[in-house]
Protein backbone atom coordinates (compact mmCIF):
# COMPACT_ATOMS: atom_id res chain seq x y z
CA UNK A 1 35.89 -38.46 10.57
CA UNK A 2 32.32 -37.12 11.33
CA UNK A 3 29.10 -39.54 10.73
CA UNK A 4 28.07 -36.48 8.14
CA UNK A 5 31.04 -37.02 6.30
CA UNK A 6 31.53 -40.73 6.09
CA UNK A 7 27.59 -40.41 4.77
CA UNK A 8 28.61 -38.23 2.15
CA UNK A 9 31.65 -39.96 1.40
CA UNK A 10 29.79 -43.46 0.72
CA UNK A 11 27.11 -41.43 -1.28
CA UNK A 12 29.68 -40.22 -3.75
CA UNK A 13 31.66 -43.27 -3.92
CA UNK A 14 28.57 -44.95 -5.74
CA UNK A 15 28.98 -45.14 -9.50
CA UNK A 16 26.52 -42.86 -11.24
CA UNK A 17 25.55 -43.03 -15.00
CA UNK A 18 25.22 -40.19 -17.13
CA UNK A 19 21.33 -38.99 -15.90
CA UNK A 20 22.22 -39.80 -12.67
CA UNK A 21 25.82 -38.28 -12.35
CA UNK A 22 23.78 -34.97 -14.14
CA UNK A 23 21.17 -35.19 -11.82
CA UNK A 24 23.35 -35.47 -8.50
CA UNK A 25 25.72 -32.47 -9.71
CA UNK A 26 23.05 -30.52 -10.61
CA UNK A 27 22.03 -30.51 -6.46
CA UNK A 28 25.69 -30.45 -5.67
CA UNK A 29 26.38 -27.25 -7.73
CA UNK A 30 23.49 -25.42 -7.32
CA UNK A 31 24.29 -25.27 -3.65
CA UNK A 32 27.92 -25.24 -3.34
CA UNK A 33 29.05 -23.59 -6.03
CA UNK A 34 30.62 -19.90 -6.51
CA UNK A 35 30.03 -18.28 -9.63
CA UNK A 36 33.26 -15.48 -10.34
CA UNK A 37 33.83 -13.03 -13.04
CA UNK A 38 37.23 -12.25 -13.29
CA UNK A 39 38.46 -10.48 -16.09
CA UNK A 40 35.65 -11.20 -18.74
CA UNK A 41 36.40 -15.00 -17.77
CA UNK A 42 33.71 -17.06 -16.27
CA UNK A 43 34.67 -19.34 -13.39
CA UNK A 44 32.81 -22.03 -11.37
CA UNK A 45 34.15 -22.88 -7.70
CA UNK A 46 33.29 -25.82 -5.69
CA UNK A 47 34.96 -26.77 -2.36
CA UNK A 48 34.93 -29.56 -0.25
CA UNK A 49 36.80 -30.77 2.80
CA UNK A 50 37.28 -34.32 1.87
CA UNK A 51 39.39 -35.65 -0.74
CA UNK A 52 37.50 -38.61 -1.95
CA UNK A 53 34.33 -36.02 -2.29
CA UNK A 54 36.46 -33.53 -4.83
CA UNK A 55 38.33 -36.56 -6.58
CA UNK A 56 34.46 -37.71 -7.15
CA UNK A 57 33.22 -34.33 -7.87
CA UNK A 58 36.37 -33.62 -10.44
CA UNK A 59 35.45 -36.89 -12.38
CA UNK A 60 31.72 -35.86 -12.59
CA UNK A 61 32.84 -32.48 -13.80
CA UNK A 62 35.22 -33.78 -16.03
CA UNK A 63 32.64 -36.12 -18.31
CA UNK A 64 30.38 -33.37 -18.23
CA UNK A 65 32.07 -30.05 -18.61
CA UNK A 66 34.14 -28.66 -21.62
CA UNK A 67 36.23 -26.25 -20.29
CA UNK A 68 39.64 -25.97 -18.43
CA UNK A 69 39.27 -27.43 -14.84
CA UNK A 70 41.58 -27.07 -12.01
CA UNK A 71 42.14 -28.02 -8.39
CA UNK A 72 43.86 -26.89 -5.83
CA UNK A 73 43.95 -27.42 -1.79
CA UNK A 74 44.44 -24.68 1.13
CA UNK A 75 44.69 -24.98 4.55
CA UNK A 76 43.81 -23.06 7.38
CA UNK A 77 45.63 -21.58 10.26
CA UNK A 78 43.54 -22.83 13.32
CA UNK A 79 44.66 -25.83 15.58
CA UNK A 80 42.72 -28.62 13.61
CA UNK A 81 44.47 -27.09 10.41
CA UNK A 82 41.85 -28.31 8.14
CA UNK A 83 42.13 -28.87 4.55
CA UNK A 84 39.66 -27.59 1.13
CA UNK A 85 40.13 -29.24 -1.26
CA UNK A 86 39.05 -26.47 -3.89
CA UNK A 87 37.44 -27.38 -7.93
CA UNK A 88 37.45 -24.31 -10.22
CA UNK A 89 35.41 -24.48 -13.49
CA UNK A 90 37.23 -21.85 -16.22
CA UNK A 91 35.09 -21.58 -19.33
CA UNK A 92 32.04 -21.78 -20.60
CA UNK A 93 29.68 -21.70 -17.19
CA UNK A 94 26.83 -20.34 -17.77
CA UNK A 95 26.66 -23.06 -20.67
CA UNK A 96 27.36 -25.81 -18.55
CA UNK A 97 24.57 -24.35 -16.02
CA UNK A 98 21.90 -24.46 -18.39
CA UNK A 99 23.19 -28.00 -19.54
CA UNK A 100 21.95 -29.33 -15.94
CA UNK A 101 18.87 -27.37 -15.73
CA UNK A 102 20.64 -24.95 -13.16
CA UNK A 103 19.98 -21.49 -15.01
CA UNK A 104 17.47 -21.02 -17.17
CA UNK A 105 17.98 -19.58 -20.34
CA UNK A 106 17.58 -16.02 -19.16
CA UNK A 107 20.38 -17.18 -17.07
CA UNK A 108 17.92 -17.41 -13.73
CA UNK A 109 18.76 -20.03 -10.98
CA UNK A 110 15.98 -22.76 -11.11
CA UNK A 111 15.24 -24.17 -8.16
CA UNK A 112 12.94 -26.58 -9.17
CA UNK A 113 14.57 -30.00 -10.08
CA UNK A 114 13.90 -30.74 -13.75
CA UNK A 115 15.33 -33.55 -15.41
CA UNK A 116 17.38 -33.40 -18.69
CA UNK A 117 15.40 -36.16 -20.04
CA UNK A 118 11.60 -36.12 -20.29
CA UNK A 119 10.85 -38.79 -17.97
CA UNK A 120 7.41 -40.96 -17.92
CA UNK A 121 8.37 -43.68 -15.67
CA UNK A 122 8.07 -42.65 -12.20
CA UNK A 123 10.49 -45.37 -10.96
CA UNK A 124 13.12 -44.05 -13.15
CA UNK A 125 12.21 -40.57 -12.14
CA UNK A 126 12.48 -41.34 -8.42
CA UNK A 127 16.08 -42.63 -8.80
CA UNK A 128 16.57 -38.82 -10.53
CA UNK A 129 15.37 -37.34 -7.47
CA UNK A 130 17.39 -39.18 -5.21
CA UNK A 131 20.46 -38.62 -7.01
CA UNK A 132 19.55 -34.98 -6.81
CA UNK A 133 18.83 -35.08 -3.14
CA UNK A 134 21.87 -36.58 -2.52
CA UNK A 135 24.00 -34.43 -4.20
CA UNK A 136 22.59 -31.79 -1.94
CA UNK A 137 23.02 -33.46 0.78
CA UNK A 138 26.77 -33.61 -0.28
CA UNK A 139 26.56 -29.84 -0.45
CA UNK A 140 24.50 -28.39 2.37
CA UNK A 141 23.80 -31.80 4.31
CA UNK A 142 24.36 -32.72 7.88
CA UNK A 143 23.38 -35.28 10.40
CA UNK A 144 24.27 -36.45 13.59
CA UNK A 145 26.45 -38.85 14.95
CA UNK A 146 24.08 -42.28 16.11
CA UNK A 147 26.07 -42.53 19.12
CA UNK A 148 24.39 -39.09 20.66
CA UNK A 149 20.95 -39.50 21.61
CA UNK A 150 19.63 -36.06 19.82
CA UNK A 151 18.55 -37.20 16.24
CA UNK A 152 18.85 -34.62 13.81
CA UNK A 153 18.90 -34.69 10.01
CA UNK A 154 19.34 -30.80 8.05
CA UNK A 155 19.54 -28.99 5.14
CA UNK A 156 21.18 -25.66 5.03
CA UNK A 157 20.01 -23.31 2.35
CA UNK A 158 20.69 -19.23 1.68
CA UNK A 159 16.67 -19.06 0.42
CA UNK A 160 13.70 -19.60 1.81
CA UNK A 161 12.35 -20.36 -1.84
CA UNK A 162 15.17 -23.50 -2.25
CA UNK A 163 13.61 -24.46 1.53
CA UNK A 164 10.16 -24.42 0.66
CA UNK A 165 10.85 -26.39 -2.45
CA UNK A 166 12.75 -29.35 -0.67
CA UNK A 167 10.64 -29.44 1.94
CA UNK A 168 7.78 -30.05 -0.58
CA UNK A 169 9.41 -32.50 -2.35
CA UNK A 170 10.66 -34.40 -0.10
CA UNK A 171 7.60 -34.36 1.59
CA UNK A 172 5.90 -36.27 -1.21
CA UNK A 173 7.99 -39.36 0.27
CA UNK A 174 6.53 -39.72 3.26
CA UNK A 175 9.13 -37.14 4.94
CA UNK A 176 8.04 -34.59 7.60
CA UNK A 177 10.81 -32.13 6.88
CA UNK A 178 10.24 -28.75 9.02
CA UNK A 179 11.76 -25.80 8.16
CA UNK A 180 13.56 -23.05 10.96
CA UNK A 181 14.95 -19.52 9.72
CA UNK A 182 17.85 -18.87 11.68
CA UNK A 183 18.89 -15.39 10.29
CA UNK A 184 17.88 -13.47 7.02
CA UNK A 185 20.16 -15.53 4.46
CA UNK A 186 20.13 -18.92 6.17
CA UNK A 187 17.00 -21.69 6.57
CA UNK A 188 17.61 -24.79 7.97
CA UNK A 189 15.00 -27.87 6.37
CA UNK A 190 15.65 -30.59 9.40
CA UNK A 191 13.82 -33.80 11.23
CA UNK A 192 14.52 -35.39 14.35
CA UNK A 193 12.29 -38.32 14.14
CA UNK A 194 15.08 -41.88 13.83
CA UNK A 195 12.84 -43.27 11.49
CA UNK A 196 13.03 -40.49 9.25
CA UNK A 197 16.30 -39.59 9.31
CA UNK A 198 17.28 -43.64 9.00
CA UNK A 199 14.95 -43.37 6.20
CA UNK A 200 16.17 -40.40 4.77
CA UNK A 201 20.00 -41.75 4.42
CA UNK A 202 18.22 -44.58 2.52
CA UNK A 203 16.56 -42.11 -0.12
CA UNK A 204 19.80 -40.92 -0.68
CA UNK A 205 21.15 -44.76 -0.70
CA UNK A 206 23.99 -44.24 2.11
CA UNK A 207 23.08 -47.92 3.00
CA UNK A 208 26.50 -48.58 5.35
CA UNK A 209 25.63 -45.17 7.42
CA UNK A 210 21.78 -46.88 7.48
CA UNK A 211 23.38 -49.43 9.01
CA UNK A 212 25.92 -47.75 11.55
CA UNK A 213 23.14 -45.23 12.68
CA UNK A 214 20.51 -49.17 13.14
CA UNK A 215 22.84 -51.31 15.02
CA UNK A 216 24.13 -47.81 17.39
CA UNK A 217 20.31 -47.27 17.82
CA UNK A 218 19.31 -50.45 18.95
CA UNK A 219 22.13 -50.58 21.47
CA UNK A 220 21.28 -47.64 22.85
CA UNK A 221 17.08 -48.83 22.70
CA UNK A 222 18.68 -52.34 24.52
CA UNK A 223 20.84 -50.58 27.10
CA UNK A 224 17.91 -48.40 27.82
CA UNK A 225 15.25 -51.09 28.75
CA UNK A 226 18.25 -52.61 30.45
CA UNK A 227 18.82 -50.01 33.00
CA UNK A 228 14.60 -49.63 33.13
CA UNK A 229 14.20 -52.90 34.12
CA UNK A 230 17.28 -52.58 36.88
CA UNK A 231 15.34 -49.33 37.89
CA UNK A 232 12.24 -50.88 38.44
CA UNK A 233 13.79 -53.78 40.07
CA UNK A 234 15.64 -51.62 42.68
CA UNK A 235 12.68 -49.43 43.13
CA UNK A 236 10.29 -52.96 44.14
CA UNK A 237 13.21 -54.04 46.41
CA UNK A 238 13.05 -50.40 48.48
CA UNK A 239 9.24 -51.15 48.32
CA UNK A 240 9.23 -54.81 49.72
CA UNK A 241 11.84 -54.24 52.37
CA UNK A 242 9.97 -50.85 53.34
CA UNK A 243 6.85 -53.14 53.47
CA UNK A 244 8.77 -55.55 56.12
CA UNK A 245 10.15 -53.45 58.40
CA UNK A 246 5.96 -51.74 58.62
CA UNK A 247 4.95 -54.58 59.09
CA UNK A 248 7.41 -55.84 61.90
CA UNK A 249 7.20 -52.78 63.44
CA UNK A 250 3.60 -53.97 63.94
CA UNK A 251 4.98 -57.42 64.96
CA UNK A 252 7.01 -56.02 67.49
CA UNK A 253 3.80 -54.12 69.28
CA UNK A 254 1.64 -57.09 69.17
CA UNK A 255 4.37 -58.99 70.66
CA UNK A 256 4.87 -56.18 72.89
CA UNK A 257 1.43 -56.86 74.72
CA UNK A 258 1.23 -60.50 74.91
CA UNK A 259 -1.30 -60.37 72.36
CA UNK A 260 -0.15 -62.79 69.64
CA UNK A 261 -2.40 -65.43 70.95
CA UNK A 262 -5.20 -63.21 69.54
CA UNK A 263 -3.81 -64.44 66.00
CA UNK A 264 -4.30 -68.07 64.46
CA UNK A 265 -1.76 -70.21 64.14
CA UNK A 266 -0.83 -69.28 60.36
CA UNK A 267 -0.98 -65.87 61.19
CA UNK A 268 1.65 -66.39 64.06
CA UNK A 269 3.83 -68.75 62.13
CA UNK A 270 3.64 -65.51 59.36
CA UNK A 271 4.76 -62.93 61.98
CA UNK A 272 7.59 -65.11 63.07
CA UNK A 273 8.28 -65.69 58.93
CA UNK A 274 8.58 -61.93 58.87
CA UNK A 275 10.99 -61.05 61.59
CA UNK A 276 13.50 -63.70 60.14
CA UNK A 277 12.59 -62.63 56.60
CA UNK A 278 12.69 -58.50 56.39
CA UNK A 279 13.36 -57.99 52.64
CA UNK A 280 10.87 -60.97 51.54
CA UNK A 281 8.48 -60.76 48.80
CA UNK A 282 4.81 -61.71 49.35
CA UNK A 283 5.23 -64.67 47.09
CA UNK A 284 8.68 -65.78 49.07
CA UNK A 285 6.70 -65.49 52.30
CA UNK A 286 4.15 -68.00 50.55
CA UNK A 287 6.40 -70.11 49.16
CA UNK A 288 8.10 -70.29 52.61
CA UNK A 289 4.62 -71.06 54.52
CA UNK A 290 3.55 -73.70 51.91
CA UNK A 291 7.21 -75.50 52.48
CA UNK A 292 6.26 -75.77 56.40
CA UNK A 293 2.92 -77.18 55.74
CA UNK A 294 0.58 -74.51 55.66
CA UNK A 295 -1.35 -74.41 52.88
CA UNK A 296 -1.73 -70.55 51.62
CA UNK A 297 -1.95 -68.44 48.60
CA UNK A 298 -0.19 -64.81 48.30
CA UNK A 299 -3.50 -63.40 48.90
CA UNK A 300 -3.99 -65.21 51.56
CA UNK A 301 -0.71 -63.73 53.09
CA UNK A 302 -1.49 -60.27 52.15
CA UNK A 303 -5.25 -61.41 54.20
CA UNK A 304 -3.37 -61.99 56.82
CA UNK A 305 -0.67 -58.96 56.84
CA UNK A 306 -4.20 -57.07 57.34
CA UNK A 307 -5.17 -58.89 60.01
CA UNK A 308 -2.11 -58.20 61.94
CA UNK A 309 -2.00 -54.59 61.48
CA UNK A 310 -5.59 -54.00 62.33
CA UNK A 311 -4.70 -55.67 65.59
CA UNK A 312 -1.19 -53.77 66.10
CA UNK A 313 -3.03 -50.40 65.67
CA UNK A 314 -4.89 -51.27 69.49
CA UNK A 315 -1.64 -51.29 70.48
CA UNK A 316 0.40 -47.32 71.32
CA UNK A 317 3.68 -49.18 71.66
């Protein structure tokens, strides 16, 4: 099972009361559903590809709806052979369209959420909206998986007018929804941000997938710094061990021309340090002087490193 679907499938598994169960099919039909005249008979069709979601949707439909409701499930001919699970609505639609505040009553989509109820508390109206958002998410909704490192959160929609509400809605919340047109009867509402999206499967209370998409981030955040660090640590190693084999190249020429008695005794003691040590750091050079009794600091060393390569560079070979 997708991440998409196992968010949409814990959103509809929550138990909805009556405003709320209105308000999330109201976003769930308005955007999935098919309206069909067929013989003078109105009919309502909603598909789905998961079971549990058109179980859920049926019992929603059911409480709500007087009319003749039936279900049935095709499946296609590819390799994956995938199942739609398929609600039709026979009866009195356009009725039970206005009842949610779908049509108006010139029968005109409205795609402005309005809630049956007139609300005044803003909590209670914010738990309308999220039921609404979520049920079309269930619809038109898609994110992807934690585990892949492109976040992405969208909303398909068939008008720009559904788009540019949404967008300004959700907005309000502290969203930063952009919108893309991909052709002329699809725009896409999306963000990429993982805050948002996180933040987004909590406005529509998916909690678990808030959860799934956390713990899979912070791995991946952990893992990251994890390999940084080892980068880093390599990248010092080639540095320090690049650093030694300079400077005993510079050893080697002072050496070369009998002129190491033109260095003081802790200098010396340093080259000879360095020819045993190639791949020491500064500080393991210090530590390693300090241990034979001479008292230095790792500036002093680095002093001295100087010292030694002003006199090498007298010196051709």
């Amino acid at each position: 099972m997708s991440f998409a679907l196992a968010v949409k499938e814990e959103v509809i598994s929550h138990t909805f009361d009556d405003e709320l169960g209105k308000a999330f099919l109201a976003g769930f039909i308005k955007y999935n559903g098919d309206l069909i005249w067929n013989s003078g008979n109105e009919k309502l069709k909603l598909t789905s590809i998961s079971n549990k979601i058109a179980r859920s949707i049926f019992g929603l439909c059911k409480k709500m709806f007087d009319g003749h409701i039936e279900i049935s499930v095709s499946q296609t001919q590819t390799l994956k052979q995938n199942k739609t699970f398929q609600i039709t609505l026979i009866g009195k639609i356009s009725k039970f369209l206005k009842l949610l505040n779908i049509w108006d009553e010139n029968g005109i989509k409205v795609i402005e959420f309005k809630p049956l109820k007139q609300q005044n508390n803003k909590e209670e109206l914010t738990k309308l909206k999220r039921a609404y958002m979520a049920g079309v998410f269930v619809a038109v909704g898609s994110v992807n998986s934690p585990e892949t490192t492109n976040y992405h959160l969208e909303l398909q929609f068939k008008d720009e007018e559904s788009a540019a509400y949404v967008i300004a809605l959700m907005n309000k919340y502290g969203f930063d929804f952009k919108i893309l047109k991909r052709n002329e009867k699809l725009f896409i509402c999306y963000i990429k941000k993982a805050i948002m999206v996180s933040d987004f499967l909590k406005f529509i209370d998916a909690y678990q997938a808030v959860m799934n998409f956390e713990n899979e981030r912070i791995m991946r955040d952990v893992s990251n710094n994890v390999n940084r660090v080892n980068n880093i640590d390599i990248s010092n190693e080639k540095k320090t061990l690049s650093a030694g084999l300079k400077q005993i190249d510079q050893i080697s020429k002072i050496q070369a021309n009998l002129a190491t008695k033109r260095l003081s005794e802790k200098a010396a003691y340093l080259c000879d340090l360095r020819i045993q040590n190639p791949n020491a750091s500064y500080a393991e050079l210090t530590e390693l002087m300090n241990e034979n009794g001479y008292k230095i600091t790792k500036s002093g060393v680095s002093n001295l490193f100087k010292i030694i390569e002003k006199l090498s560079l007298e010196f051709k070979v």
